[in-house]
PDB file of N, CA and C in Angstrom:
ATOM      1  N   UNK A   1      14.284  12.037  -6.967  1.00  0.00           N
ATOM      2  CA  UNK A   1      13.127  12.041  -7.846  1.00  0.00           C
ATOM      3  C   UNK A   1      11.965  11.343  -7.125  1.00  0.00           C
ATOM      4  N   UNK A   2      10.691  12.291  -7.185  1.00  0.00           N
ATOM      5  CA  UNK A   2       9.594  11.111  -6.625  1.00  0.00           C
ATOM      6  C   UNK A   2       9.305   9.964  -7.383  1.00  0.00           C
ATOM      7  N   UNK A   3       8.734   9.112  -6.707  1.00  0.00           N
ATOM      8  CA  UNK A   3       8.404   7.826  -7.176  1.00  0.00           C
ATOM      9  C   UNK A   3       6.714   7.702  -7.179  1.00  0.00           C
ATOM     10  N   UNK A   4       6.098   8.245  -5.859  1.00  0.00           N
ATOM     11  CA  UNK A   4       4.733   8.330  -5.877  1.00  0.00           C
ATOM     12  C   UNK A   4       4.684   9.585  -4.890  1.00  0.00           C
ATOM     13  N   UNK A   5       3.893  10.202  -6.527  1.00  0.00           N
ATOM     14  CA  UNK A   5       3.372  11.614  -6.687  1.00  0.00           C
ATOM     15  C   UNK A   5       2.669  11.726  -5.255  1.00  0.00           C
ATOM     16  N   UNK A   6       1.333  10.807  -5.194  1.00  0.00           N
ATOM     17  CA  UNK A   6       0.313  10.975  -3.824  1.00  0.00           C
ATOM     18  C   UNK A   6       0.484  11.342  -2.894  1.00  0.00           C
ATOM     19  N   UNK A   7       1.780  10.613  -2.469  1.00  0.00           N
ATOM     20  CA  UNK A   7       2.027  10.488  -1.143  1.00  0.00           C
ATOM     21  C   UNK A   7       3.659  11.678  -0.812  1.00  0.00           C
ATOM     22  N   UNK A   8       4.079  11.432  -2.067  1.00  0.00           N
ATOM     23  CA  UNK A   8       5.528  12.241  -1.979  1.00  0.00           C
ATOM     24  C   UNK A   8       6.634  11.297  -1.298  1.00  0.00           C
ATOM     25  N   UNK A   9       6.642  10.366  -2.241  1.00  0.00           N
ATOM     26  CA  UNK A   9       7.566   8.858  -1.703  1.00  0.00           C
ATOM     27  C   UNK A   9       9.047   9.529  -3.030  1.00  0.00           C
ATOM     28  N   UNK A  10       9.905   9.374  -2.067  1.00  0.00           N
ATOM     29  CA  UNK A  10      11.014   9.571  -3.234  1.00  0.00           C
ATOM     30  C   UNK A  10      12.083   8.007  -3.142  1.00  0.00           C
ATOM     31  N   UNK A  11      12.579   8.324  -4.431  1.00  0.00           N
ATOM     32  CA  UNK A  11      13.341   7.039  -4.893  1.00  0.00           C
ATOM     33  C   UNK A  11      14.243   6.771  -3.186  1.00  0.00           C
ATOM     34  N   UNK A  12      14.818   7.770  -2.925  1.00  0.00           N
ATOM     35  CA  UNK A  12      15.999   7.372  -2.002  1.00  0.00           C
ATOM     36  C   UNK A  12      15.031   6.965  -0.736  1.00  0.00           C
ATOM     37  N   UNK A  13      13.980   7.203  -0.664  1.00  0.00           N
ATOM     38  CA  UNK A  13      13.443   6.811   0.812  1.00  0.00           C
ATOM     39  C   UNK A  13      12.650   5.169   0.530  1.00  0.00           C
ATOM     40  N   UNK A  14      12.042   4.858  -0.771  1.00  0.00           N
ATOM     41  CA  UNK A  14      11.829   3.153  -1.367  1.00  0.00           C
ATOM     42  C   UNK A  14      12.917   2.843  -1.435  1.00  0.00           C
ATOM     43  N   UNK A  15      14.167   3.123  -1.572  1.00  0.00           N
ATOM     44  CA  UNK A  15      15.595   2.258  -1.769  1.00  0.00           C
ATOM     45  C   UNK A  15      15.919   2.106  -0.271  1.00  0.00           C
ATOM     46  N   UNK A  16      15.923   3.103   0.687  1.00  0.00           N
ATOM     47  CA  UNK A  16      15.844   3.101   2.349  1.00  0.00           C
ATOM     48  C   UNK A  16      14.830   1.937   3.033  1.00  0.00           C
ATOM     49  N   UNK A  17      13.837   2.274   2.623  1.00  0.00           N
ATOM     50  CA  UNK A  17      12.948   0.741   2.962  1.00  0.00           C
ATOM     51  C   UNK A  17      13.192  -0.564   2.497  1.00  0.00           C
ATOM     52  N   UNK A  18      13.776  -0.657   1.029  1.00  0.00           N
ATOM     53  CA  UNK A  18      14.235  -1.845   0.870  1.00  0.00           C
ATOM     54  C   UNK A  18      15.204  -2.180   1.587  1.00  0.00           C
ATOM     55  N   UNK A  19      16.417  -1.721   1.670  1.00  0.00           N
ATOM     56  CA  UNK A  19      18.006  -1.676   2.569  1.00  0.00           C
ATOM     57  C   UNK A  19      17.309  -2.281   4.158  1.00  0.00           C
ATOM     58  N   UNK A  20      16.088  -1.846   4.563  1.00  0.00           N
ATOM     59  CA  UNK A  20      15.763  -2.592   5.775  1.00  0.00           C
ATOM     60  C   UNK A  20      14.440  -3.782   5.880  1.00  0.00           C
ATOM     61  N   UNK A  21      14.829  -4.044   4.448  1.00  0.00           N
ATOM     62  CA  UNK A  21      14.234  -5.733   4.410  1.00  0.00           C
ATOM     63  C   UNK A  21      12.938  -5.451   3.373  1.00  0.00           C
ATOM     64  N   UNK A  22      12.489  -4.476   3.110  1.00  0.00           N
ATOM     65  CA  UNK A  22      11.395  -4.830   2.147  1.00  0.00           C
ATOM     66  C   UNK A  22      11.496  -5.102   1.023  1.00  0.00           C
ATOM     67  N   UNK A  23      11.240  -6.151   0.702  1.00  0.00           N
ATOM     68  CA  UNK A  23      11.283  -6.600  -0.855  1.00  0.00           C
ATOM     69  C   UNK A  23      10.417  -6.439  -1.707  1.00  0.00           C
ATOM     70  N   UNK A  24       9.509  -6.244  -1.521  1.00  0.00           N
ATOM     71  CA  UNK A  24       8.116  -6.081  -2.928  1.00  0.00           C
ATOM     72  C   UNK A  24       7.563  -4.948  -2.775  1.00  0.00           C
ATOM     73  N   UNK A  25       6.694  -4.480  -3.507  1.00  0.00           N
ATOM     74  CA  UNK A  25       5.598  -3.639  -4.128  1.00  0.00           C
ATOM     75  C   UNK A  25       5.048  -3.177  -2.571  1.00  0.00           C
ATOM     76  N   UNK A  26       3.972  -4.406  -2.014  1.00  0.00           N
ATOM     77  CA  UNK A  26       3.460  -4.703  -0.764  1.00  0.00           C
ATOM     78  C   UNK A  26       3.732  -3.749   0.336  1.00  0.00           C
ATOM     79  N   UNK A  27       5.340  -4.755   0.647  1.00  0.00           N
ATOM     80  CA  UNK A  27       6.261  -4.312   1.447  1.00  0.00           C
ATOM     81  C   UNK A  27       6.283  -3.004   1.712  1.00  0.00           C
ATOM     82  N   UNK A  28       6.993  -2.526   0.414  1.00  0.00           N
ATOM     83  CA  UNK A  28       7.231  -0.833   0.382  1.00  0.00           C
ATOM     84  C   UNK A  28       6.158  -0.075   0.601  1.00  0.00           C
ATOM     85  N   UNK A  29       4.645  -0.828   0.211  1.00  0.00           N
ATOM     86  CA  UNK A  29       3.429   0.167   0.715  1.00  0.00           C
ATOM     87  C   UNK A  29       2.894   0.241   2.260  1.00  0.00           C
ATOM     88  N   UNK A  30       3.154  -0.811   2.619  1.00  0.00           N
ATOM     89  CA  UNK A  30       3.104  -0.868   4.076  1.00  0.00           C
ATOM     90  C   UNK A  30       3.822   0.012   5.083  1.00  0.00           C
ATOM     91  N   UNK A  31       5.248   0.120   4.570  1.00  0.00           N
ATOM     92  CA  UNK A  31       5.657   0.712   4.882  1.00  0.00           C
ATOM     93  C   UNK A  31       5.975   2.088   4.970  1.00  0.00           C
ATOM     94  N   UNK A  32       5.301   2.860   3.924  1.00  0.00           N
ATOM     95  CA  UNK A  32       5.144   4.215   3.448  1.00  0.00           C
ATOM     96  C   UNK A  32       3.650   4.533   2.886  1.00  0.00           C
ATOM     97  N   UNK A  33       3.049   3.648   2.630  1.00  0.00           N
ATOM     98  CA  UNK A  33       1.572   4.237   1.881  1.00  0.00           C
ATOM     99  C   UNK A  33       2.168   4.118  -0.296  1.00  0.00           C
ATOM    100  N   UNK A  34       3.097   4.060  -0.443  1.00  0.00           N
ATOM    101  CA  UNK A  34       3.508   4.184  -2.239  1.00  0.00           C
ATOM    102  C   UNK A  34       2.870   3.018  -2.805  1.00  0.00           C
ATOM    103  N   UNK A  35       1.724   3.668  -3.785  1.00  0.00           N
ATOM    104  CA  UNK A  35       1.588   2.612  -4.563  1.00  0.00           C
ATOM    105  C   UNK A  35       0.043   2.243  -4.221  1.00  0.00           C
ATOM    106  N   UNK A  36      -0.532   2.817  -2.688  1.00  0.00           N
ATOM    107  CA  UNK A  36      -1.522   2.226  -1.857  1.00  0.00           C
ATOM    108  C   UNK A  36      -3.139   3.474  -2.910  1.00  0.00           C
ATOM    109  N   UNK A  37      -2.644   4.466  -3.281  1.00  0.00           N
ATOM    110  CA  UNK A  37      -3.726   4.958  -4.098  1.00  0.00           C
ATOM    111  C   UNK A  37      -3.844   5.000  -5.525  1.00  0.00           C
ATOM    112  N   UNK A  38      -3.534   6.009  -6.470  1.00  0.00           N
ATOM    113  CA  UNK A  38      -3.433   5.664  -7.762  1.00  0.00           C
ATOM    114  C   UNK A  38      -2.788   4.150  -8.396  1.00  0.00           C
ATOM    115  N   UNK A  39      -1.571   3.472  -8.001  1.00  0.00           N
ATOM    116  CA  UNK A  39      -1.085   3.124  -8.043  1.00  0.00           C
ATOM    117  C   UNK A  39      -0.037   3.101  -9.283  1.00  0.00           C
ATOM    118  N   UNK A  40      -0.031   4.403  -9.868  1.00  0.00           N
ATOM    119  CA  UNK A  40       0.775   4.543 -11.015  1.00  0.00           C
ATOM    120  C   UNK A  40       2.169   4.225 -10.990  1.00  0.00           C
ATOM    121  N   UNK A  41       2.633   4.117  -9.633  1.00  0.00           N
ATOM    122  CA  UNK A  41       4.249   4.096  -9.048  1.00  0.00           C
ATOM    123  C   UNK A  41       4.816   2.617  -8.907  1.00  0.00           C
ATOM    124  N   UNK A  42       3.519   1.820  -8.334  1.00  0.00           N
ATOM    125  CA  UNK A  42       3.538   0.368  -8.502  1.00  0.00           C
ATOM    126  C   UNK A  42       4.984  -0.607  -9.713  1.00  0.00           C
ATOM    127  N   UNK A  43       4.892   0.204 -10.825  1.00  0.00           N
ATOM    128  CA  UNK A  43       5.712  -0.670 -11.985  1.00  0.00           C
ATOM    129  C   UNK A  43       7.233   0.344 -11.158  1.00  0.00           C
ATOM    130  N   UNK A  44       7.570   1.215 -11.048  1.00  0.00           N
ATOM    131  CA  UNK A  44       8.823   2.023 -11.203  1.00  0.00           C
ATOM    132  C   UNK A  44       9.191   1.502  -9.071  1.00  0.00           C
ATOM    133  N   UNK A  45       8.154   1.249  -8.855  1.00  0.00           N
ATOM    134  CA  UNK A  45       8.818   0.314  -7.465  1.00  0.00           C
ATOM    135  C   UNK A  45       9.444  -0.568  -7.444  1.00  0.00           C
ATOM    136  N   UNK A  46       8.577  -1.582  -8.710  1.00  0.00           N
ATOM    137  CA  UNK A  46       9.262  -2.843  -8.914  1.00  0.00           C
ATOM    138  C   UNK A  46      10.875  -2.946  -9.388  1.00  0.00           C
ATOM    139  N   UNK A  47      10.742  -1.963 -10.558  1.00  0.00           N
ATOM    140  CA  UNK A  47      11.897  -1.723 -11.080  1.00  0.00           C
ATOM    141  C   UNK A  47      13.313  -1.113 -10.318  1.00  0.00           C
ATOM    142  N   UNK A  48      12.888  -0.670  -8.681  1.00  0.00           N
ATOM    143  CA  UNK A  48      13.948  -0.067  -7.946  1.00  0.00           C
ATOM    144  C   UNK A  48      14.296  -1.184  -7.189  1.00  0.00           C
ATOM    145  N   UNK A  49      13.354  -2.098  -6.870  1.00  0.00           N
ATOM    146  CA  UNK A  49      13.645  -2.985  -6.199  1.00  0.00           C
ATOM    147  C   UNK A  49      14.491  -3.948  -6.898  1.00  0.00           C
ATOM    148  N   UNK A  50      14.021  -4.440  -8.113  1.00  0.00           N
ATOM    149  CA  UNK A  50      14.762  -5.111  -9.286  1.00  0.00           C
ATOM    150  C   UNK A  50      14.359  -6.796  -8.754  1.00  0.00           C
ATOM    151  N   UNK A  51      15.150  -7.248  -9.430  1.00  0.00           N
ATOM    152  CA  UNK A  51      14.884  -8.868  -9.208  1.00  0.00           C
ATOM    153  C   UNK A  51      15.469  -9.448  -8.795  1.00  0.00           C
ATOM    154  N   UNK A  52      15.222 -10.754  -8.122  1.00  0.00           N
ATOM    155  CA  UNK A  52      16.779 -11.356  -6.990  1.00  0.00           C
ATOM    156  C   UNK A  52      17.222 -10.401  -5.654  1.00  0.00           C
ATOM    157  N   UNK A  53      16.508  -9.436  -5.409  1.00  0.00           N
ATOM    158  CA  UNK A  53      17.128  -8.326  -4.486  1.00  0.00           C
ATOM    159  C   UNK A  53      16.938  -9.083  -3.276  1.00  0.00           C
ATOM    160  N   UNK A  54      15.887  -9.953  -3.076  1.00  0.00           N
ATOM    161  CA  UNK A  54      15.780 -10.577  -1.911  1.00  0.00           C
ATOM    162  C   UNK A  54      15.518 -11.915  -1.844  1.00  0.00           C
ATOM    163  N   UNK A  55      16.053 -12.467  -0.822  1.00  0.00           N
ATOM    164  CA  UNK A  55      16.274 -14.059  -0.736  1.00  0.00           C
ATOM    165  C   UNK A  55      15.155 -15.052  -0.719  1.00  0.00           C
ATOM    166  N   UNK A  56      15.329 -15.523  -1.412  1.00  0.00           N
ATOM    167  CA  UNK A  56      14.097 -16.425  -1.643  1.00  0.00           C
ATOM    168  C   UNK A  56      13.257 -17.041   0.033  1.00  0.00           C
ATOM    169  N   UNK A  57      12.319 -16.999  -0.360  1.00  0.00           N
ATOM    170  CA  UNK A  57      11.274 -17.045   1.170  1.00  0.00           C
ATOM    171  C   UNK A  57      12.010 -18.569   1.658  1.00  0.00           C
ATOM    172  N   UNK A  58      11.983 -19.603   0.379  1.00  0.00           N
ATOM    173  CA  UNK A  58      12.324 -21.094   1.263  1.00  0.00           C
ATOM    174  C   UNK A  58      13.753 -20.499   1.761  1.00  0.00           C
ATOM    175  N   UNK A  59      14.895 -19.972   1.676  1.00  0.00           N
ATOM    176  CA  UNK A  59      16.190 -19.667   2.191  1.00  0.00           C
ATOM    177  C   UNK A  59      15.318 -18.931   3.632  1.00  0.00           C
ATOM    178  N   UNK A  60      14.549 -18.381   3.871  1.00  0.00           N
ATOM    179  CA  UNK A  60      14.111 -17.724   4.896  1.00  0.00           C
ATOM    180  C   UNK A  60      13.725 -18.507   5.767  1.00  0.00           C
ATOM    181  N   UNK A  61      12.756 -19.552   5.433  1.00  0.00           N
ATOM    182  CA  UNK A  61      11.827 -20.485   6.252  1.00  0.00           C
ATOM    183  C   UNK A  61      12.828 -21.312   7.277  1.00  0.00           C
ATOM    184  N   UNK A  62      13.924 -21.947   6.107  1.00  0.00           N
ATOM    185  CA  UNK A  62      15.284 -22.771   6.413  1.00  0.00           C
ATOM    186  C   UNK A  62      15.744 -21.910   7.677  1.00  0.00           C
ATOM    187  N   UNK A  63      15.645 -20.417   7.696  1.00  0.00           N
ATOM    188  CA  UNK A  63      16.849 -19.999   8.687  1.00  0.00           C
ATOM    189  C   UNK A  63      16.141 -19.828   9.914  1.00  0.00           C
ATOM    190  N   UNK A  64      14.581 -19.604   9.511  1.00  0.00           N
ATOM    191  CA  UNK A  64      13.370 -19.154  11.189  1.00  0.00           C
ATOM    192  C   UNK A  64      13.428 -18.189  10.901  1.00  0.00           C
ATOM    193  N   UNK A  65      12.284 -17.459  11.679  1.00  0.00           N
ATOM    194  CA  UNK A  65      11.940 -16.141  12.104  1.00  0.00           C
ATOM    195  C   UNK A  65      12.694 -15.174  12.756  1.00  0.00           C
ATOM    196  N   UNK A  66      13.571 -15.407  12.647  1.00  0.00           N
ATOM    197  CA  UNK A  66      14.527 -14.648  12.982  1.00  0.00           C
ATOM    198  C   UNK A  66      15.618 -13.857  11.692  1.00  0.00           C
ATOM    199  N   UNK A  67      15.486 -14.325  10.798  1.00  0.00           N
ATOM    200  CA  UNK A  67      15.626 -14.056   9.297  1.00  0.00           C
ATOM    201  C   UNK A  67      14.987 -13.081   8.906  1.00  0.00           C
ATOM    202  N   UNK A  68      13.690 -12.972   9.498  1.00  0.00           N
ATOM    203  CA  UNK A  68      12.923 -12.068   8.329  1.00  0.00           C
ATOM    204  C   UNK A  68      12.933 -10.231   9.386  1.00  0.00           C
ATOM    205  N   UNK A  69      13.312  -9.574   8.636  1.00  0.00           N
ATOM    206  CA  UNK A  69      14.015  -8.724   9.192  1.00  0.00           C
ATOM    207  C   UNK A  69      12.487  -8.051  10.102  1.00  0.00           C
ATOM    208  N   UNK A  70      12.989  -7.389  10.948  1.00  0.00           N
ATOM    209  CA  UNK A  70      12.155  -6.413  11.503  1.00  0.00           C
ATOM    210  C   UNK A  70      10.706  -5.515  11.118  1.00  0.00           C
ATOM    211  N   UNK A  71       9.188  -5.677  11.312  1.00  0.00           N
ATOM    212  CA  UNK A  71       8.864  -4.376  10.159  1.00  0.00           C
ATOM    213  C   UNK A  71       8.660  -4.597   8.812  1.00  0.00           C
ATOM    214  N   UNK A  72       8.978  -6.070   8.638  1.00  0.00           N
ATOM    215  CA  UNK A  72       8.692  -6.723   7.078  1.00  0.00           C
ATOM    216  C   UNK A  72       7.522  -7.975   7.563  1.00  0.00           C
ATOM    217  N   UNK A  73       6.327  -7.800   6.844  1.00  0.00           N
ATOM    218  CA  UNK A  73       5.365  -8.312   7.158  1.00  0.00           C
ATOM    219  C   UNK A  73       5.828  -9.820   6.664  1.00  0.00           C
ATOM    220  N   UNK A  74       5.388 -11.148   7.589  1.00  0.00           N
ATOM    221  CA  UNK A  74       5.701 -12.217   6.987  1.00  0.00           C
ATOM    222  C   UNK A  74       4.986 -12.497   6.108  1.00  0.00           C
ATOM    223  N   UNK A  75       5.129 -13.837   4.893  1.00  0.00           N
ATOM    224  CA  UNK A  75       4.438 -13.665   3.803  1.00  0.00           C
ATOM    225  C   UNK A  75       4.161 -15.616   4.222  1.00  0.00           C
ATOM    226  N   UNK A  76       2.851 -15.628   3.842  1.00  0.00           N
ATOM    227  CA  UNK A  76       2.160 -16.886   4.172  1.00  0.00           C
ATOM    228  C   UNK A  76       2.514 -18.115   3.560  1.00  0.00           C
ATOM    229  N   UNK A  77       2.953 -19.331   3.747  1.00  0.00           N
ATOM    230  CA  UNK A  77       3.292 -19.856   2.476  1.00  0.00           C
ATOM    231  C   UNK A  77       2.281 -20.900   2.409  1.00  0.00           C
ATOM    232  N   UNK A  78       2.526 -21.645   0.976  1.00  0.00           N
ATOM    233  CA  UNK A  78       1.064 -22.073   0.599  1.00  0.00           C
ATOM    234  C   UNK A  78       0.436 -23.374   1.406  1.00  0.00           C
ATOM    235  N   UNK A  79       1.066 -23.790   2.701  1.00  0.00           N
ATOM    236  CA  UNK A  79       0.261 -25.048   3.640  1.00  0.00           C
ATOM    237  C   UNK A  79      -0.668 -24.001   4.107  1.00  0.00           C
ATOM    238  N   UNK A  80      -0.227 -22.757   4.706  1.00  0.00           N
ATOM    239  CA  UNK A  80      -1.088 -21.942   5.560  1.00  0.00           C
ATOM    240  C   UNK A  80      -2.145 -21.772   5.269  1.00  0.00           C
ATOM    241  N   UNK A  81      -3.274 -21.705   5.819  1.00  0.00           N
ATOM    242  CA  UNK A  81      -4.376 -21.119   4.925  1.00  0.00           C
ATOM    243  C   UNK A  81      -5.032 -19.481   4.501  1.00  0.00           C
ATOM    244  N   UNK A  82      -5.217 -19.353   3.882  1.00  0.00           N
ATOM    245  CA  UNK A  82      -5.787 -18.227   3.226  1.00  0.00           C
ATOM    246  C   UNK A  82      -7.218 -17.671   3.989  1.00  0.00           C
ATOM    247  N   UNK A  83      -7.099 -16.359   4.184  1.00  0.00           N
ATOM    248  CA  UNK A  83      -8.297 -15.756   4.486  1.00  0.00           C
ATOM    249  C   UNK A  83      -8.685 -14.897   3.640  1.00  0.00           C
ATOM    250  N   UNK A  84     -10.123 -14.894   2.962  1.00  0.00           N
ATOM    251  CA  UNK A  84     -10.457 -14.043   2.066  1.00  0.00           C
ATOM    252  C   UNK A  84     -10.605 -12.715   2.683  1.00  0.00           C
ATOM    253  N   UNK A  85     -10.339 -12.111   1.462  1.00  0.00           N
ATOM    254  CA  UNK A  85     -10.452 -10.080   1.874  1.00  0.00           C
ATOM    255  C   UNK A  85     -12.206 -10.071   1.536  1.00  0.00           C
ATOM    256  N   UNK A  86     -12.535  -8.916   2.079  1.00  0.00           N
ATOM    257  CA  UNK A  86     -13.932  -8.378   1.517  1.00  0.00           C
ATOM    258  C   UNK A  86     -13.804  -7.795   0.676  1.00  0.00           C
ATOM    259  N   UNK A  87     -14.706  -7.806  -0.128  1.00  0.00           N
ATOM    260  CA  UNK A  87     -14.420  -6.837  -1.181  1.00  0.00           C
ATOM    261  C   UNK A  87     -15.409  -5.041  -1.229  1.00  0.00           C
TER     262      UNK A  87
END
């Protein structure tokens, strides 16, 4: 079944991207474009991904960079600083 119409993202290929480390919404758009236009697919991503699917970032930090799988963008944590987007 598709998941996002736009792009022609189907459930089994967002469940394929998660299986190789993507955990969020984000993730999965980065990695395919789903979610990156209308974003109507956004809620039924979340819901494939589900909750708890992936290990909490401090369990990550604890293990190094070497943890965070391949192709999964790192996610900043809050000492780092922030760069604003343009709008």
């Amino acid at each position: 079944m598709y998941v996002c119409s736009c792009f022609g993202i189907t459930e089994k290929q967002v469940r394929e991207h998660a299986d190789s480390g993507a955990c969020t919404p984000r993730q999965i758009a980065g990695a395919c474009k789903a979610g990156t236009d209308c974003g109507s697919c956004v809620r039924r991503i979340q819901a494939l991904l589900g909750r708890g699917a992936c290990p909490r970032r401090e369990s990550l930090d604890a293990l190094g960079p070497a943890a965070v799988p391949a192709g999964v963008p790192a996610v900043a944590s809050a000492s780092e600083p922030r760069v604003a987007e343009a709008a």
